[in-house]
Protein backbone atom coordinates (compact mmCIF):
# COMPACT_ATOMS: atom_id res chain seq x y z
CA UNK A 1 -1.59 11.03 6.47
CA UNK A 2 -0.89 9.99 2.65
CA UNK A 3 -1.30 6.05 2.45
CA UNK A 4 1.28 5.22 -0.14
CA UNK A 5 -0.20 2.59 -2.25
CA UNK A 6 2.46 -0.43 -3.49
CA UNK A 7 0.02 -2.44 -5.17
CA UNK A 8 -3.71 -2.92 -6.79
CA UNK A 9 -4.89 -6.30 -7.99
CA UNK A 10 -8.68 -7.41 -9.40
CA UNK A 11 -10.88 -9.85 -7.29
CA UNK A 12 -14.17 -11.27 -8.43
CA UNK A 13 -17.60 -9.14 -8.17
CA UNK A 14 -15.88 -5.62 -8.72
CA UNK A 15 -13.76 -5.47 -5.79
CA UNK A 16 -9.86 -4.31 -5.46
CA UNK A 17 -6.86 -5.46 -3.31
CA UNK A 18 -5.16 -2.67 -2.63
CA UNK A 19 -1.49 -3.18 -0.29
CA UNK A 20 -0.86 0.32 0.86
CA UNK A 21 3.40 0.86 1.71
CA UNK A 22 2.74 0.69 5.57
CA UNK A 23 2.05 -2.36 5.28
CA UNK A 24 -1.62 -2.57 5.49
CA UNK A 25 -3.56 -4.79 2.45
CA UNK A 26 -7.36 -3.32 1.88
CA UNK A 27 -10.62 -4.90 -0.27
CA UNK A 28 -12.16 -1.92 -1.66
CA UNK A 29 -15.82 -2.44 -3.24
CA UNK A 30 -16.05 -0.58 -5.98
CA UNK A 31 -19.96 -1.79 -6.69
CA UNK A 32 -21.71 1.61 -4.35
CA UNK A 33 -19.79 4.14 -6.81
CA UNK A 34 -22.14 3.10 -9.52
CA UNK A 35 -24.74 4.74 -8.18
CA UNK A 36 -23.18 7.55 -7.31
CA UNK A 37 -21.01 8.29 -10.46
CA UNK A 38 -22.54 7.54 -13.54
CA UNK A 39 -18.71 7.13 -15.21
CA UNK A 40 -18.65 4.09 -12.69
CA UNK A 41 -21.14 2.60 -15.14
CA UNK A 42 -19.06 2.01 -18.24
CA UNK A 43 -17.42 -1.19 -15.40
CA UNK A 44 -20.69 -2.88 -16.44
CA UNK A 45 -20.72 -2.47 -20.23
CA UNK A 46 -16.90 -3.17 -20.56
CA UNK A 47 -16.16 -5.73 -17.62
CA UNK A 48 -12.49 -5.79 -19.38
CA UNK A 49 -12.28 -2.20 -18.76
CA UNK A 50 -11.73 -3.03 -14.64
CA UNK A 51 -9.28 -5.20 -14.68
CA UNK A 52 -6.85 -2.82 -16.19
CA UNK A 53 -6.42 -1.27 -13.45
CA UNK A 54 -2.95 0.02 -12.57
CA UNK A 55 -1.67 2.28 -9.44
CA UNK A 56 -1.07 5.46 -10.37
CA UNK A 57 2.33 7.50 -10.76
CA UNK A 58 3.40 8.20 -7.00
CA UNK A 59 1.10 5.87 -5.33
CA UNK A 60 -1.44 8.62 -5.11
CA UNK A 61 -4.61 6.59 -6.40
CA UNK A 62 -5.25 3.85 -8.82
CA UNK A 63 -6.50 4.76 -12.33
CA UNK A 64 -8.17 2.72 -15.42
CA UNK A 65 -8.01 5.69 -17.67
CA UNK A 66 -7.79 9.44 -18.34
CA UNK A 67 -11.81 9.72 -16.98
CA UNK A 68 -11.73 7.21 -14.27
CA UNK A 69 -9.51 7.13 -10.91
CA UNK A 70 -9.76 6.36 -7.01
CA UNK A 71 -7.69 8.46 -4.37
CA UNK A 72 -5.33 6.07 -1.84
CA UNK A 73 -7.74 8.12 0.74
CA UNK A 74 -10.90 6.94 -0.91
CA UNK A 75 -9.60 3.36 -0.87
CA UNK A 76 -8.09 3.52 2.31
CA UNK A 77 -10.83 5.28 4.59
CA UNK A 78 -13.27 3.19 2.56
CA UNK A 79 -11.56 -0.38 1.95
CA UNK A 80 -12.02 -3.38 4.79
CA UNK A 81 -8.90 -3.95 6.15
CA UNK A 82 -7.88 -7.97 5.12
CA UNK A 83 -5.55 -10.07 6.85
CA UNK A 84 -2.14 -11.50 4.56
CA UNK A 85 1.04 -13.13 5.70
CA UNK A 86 2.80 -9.39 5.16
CA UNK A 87 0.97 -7.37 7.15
CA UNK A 88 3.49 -5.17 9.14
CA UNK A 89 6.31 -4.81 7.13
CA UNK A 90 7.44 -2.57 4.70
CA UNK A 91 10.54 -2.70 2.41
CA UNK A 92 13.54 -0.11 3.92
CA UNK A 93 12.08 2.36 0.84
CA UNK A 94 9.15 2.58 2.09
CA UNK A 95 10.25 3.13 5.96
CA UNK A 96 12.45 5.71 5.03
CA UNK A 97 10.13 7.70 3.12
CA UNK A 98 7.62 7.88 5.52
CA UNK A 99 10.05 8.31 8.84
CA UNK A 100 11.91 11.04 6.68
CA UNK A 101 15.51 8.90 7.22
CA UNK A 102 18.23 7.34 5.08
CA UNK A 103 18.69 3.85 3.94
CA UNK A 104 21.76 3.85 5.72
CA UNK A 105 20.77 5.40 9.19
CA UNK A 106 18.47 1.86 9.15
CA UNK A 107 21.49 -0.42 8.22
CA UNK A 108 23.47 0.91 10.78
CA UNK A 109 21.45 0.31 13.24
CA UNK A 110 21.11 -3.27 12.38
CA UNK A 111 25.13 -3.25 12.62
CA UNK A 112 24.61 -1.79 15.75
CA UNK A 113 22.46 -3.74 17.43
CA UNK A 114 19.41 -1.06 17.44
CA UNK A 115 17.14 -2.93 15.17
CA UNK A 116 17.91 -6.68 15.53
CA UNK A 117 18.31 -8.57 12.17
CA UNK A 118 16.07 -11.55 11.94
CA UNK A 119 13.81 -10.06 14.51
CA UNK A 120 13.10 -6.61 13.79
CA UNK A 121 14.82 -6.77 10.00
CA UNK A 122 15.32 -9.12 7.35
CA UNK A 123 17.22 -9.32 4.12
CA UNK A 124 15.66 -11.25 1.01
CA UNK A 125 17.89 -11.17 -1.88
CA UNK A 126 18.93 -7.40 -2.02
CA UNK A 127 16.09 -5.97 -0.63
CA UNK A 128 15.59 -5.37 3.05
CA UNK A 129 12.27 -5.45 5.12
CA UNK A 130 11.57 -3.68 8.52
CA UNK A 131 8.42 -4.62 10.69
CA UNK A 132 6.37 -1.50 11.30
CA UNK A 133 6.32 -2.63 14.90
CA UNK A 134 10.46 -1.88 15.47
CA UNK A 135 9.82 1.44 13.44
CA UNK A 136 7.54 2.78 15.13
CA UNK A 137 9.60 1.20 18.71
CA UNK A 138 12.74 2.96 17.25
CA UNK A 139 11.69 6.43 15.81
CA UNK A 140 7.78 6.91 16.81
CA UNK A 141 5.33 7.01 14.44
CA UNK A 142 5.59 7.98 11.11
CA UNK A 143 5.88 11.74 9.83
């Protein structure tokens, strides 16, 4: 399965938070790769260099530059799984690229009574959250 990634941010000691779009938050270590890729190395020389870390067009990875790069699979087969006050829920975007649906086909089934708002749903501002939970309750697990 292809772990979307949403978000990257820096922590101390050469570690990344990574929030993949399910709705999972990871702390890869990125410390072991300098043993085992040299290119890891120039982290230590130019401690700048890792914090410029950005995710990469698609979600597909995370990248510093044109030589250096993580997969989401790397970071999520290899990150520890962290607890935050989001874990399991994902913005309607999200939900409905992974389950293959439409915006809408979600929103009506709030109006419907299918997904409950407040309980399975929320709004903030314009932008609607789903709890992985009532997806995966509604239309099985993700494709």
């Amino acid at each position: 399965m292809f772990h979307k990634i949403k978000s990257v941010g820096v922590l101390s000691d050469y570690c990344l938070r990574v929030q993949f779009a399910e709705g999972v938050t990871k702390v890869y270590d990125v410390k072991p790769l300098f043993e085992k890729w040299e290119s890891f190395l120039i982290f230590k020389s130019d401690p700048d260099l890792f914090s410029e870390v950005r995710v990469d067009i698609g979600g597909y990875g995370v990248i510093w530059n044109d030589e250096l790069d993580l997969s989401c699979d790397e970071l999520y087969s290899n990150g520890e799984t962290i607890n935050t006050p989001f874990d399991g829920i994902m913005a309607f975007t999200d939900a409905t690229e992974l389950w293959g649906l439409n915006e809408s086909t979600l929103r009506k089934a709030i109006s419907y009574g299918k997904l409950v708002n407040g309980v399975d749903a929320c709004k903030y501002g314009k932008q609607w959250v789903i709890s992985i939970d009532a997806m995966e309750r509604e239309y099985g697990k993700p494709k």
